[in-house]
Protein backbone atom coordinates (compact mmCIF):
# COMPACT_ATOMS: atom_id res chain seq x y z
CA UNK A 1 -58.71 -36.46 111.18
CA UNK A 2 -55.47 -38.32 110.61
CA UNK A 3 -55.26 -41.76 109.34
CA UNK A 4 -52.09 -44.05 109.05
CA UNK A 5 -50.21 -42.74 106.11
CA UNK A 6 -50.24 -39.65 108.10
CA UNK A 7 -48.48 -40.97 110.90
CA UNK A 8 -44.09 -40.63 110.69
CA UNK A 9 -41.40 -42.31 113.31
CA UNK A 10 -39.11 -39.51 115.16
CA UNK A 11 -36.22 -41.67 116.14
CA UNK A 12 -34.02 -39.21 118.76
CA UNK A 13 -30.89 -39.31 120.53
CA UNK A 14 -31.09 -36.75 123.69
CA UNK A 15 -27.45 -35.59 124.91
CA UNK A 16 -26.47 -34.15 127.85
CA UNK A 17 -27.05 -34.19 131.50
CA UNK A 18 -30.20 -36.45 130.77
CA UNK A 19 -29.74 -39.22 132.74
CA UNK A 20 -30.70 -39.00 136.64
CA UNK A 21 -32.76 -36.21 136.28
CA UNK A 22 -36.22 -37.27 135.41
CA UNK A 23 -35.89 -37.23 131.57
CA UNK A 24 -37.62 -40.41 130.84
CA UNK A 25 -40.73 -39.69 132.98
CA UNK A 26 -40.38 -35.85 131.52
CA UNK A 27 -40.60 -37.86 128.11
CA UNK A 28 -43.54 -40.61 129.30
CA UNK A 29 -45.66 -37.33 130.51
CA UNK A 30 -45.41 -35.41 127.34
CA UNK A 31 -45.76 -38.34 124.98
CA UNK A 32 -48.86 -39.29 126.75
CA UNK A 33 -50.43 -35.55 126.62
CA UNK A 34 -49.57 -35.43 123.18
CA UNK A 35 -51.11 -39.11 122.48
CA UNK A 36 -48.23 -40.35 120.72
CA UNK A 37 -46.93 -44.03 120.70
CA UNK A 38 -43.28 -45.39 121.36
CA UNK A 39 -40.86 -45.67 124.29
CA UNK A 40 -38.34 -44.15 126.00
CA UNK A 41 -35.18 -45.24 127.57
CA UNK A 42 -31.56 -44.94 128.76
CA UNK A 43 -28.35 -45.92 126.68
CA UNK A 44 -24.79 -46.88 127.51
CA UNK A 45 -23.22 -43.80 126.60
CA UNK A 46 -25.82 -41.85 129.30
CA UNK A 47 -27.85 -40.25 125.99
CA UNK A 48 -31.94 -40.96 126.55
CA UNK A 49 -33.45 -42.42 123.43
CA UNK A 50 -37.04 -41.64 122.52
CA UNK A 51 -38.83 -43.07 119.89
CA UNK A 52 -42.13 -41.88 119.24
CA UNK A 53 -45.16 -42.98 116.21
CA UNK A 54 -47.76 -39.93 115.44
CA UNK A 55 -48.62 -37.08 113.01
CA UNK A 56 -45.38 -34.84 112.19
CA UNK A 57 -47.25 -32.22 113.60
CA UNK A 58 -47.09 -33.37 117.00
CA UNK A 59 -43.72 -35.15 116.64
CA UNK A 60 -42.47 -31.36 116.15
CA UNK A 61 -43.90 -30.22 118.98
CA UNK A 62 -42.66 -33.47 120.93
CA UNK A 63 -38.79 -32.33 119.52
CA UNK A 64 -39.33 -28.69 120.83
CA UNK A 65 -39.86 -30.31 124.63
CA UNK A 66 -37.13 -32.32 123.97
CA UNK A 67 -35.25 -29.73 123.76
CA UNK A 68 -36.04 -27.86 126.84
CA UNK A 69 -35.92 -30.69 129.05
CA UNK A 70 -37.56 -30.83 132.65
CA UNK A 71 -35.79 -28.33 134.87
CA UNK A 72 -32.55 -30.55 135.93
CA UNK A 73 -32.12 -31.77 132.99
CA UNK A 74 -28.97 -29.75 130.90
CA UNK A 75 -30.05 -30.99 126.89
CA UNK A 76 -26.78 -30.13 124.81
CA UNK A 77 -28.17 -31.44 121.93
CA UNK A 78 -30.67 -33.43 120.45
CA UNK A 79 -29.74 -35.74 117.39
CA UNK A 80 -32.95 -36.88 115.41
CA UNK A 81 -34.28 -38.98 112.53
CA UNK A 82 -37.41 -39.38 111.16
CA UNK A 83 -39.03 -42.38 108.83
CA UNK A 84 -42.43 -43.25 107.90
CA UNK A 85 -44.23 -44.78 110.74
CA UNK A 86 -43.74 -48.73 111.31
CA UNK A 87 -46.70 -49.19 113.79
CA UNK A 88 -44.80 -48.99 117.08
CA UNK A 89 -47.68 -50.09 119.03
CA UNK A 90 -50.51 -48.29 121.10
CA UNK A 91 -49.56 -46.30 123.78
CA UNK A 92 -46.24 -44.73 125.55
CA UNK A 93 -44.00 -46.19 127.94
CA UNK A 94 -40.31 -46.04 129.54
CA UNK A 95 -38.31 -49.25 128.11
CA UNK A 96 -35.44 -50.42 130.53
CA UNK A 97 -32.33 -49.13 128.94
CA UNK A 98 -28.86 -49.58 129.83
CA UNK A 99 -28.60 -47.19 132.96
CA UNK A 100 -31.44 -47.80 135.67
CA UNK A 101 -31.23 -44.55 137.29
CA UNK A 102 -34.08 -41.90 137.07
C-alpha cells in the first residue's frame, strides 16, 4: 500500500497536433483508470498540459500514454517535470484552458 510520501507531481507539456483531437478527454479517461489526481487542459501556444498527483509508478505509465496519444492525436513530443507531490486534490478533471476546442 502507498501512503503520501509515496506520492510525486508529473507536471507535462504535450506538443503537437493535441489540440482538437480529443487529447484532454484521452487524458481524463486514463487518469481516471489509473486513479490518479490533477487536471488537464489547453494552453495558448495549442500544447495540452497535464498535471497529475500519484505513485511514480503509475505516473510512468501515465507518461507512456501520453506519448501515444488517442488515434488523431500526432504527439511530437512530450516535455515533463516531476516534484514531490503538493496534494493536488482528489480526483481528475479537464480545467478550461486557453483554447476551448476538443
Amino acid at each position: 500500500m502507498t501512503g503520501p510520501t509515496d506520492r510525486e507531481r508529473l507536471d507535462a507539456s504535450v506538443r503537437g497536433r493535441v489540440q482538437g483531437v480529443g487529447f484532454r478527454y484521452f487524458v481524463l479517461r486514463e487518469a481516471d483508470y489509473l486513479r490518479l489526481d490533477g487536471f488537464v487542459a489547453n494552453e495558448h501556444d495549442g500544447s495540452v498540459r497535464v498535471v497529475a498527483e500519484g505513485p511514480a509508478t503509475v505516473l510512468g505509465e501515465l507518461l507512456e500514454r501520453l506519448r501515444e496519444g488517442p488515434p488523431a492525436a500526432i504527439v511530437e513530443r512530450v516535455i515533463e517535470r516531476r516534484e514531490p507531490a503538493r496534494g493536488i486534490g482528489p480526483g481528475f478533471r479537464v480545467a478550461s484552458g486557453d483554447h476551448r476546442g476538443d
